[in-house]
C-alpha atoms as a PDB file:
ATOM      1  CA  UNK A   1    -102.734 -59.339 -89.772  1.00  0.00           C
ATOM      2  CA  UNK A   2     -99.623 -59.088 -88.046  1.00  0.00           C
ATOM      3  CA  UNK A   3     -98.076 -55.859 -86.233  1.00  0.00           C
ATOM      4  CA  UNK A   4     -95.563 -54.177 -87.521  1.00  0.00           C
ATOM      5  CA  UNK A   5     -92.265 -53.369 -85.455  1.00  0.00           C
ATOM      6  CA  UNK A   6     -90.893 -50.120 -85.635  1.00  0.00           C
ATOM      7  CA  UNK A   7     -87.210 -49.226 -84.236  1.00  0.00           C
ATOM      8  CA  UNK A   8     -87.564 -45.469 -83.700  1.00  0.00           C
ATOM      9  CA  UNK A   9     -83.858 -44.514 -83.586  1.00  0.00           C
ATOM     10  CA  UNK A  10     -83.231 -40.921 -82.368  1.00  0.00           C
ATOM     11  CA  UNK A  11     -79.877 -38.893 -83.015  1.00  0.00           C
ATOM     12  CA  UNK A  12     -78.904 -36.090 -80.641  1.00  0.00           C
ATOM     13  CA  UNK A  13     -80.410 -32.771 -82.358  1.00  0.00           C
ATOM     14  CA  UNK A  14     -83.252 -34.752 -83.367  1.00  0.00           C
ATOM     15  CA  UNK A  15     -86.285 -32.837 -84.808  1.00  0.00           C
ATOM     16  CA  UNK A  16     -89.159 -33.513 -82.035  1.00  0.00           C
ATOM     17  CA  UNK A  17     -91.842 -32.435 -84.177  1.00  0.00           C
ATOM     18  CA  UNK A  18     -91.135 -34.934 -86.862  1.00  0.00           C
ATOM     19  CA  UNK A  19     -90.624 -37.665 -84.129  1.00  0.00           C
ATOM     20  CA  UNK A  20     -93.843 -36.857 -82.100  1.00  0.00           C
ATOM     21  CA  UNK A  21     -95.639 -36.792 -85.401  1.00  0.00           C
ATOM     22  CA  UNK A  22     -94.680 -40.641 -86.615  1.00  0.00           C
ATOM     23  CA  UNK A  23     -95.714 -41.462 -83.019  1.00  0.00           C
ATOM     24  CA  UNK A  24     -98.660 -40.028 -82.614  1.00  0.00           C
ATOM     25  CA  UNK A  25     -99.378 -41.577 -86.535  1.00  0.00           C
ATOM     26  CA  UNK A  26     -98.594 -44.699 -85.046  1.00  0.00           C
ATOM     27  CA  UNK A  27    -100.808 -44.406 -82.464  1.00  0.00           C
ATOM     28  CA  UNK A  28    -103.622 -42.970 -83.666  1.00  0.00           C
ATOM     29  CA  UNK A  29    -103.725 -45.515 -86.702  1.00  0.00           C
ATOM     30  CA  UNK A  30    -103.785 -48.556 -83.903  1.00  0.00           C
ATOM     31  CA  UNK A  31    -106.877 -46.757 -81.899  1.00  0.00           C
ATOM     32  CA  UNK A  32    -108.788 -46.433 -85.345  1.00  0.00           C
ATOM     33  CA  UNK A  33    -108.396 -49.899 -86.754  1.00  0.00           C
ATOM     34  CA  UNK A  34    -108.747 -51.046 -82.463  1.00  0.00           C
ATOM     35  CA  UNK A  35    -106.154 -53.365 -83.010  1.00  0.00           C
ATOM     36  CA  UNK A  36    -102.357 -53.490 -82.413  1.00  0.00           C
ATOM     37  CA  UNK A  37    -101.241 -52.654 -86.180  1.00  0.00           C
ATOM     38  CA  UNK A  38     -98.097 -51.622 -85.525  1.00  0.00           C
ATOM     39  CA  UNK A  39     -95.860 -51.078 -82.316  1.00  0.00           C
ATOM     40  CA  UNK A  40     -92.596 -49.247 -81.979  1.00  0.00           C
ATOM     41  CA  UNK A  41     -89.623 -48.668 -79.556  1.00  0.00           C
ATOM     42  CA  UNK A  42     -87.520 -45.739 -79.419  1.00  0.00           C
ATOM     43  CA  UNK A  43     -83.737 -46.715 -79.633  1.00  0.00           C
ATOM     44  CA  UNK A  44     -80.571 -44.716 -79.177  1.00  0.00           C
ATOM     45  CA  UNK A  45     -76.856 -45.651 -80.363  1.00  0.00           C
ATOM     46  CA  UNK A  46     -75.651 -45.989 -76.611  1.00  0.00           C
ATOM     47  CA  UNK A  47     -78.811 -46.368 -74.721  1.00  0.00           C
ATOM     48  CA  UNK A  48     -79.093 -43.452 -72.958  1.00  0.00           C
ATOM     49  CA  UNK A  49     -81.483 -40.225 -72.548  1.00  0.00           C
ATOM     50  CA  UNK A  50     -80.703 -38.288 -76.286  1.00  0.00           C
ATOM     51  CA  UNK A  51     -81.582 -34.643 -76.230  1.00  0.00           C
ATOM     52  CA  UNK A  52     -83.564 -32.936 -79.474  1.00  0.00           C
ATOM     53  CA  UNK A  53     -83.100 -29.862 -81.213  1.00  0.00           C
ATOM     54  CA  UNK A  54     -85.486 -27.919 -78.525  1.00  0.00           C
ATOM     55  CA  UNK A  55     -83.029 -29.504 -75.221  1.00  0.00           C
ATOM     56  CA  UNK A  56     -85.885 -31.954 -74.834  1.00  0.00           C
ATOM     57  CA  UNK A  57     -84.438 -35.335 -73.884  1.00  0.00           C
ATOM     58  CA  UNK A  58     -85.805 -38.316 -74.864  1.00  0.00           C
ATOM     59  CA  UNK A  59     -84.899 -41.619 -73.351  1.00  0.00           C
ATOM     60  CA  UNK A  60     -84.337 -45.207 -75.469  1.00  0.00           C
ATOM     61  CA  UNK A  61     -82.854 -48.285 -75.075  1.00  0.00           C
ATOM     62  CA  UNK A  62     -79.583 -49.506 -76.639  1.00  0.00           C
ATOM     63  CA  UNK A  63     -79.511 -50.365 -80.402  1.00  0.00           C
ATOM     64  CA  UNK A  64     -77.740 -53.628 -80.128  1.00  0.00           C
ATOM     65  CA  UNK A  65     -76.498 -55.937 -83.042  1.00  0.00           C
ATOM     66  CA  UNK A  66     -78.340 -56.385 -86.408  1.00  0.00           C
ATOM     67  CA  UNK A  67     -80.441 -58.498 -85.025  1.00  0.00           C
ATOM     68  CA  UNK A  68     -83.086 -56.349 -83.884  1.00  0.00           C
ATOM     69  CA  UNK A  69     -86.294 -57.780 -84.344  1.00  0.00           C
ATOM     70  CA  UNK A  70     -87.562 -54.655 -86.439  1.00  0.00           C
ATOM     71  CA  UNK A  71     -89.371 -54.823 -89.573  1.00  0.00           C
ATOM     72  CA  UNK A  72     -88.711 -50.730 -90.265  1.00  0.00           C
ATOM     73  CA  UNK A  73     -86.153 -48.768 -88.441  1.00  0.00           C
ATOM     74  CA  UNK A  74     -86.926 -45.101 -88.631  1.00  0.00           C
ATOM     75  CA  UNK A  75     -83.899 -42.606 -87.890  1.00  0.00           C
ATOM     76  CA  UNK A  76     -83.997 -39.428 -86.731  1.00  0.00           C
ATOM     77  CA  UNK A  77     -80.941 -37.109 -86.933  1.00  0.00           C
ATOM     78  CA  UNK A  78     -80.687 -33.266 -87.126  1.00  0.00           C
ATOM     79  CA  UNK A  79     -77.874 -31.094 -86.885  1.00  0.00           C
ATOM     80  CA  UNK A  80     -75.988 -29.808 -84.066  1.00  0.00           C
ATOM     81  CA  UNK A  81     -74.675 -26.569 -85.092  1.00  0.00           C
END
């Protein structure tokens, strides 16, 4: 079976909970099966450190191009009011 690529792109005001909870899913499913099922990378739109909704900041590389390599791309936006 191969792994499936997640792009994990974050938003500034970005719920953490929801985030933390799709990577920890992630992870936990890939220490159960004890095999690589899926991977992921946490993107931003300009590559640099994006801060949640709780001031946390979270850092990612540069979503570049449509050519990403991703099989699902996961966004993760919240509001900054």
């Amino acid at each position: 079976m191969s792994t499936v690529r997640y792009g994990l792109f974050i938003m500034p005001g970005f719920d953490l909970v929801s985030f933390s909870v799709c990577c920890e899913s992630l992870r936990l499913s890939n220490e159960v099966a004890q095999e690589g099922l899926y991977s992921w990378e946490v993107v931003t739109g300009s590559g640099q450190a994006v801060e949640s909704a709780s001031r946390i900041a979270v850092a990612g590389r540069a979503l570049a191009g449509e050519s990403t390599g991703y099989d699902r791309l996961l966004i993760f936006a919240g509001s900054q009011g």
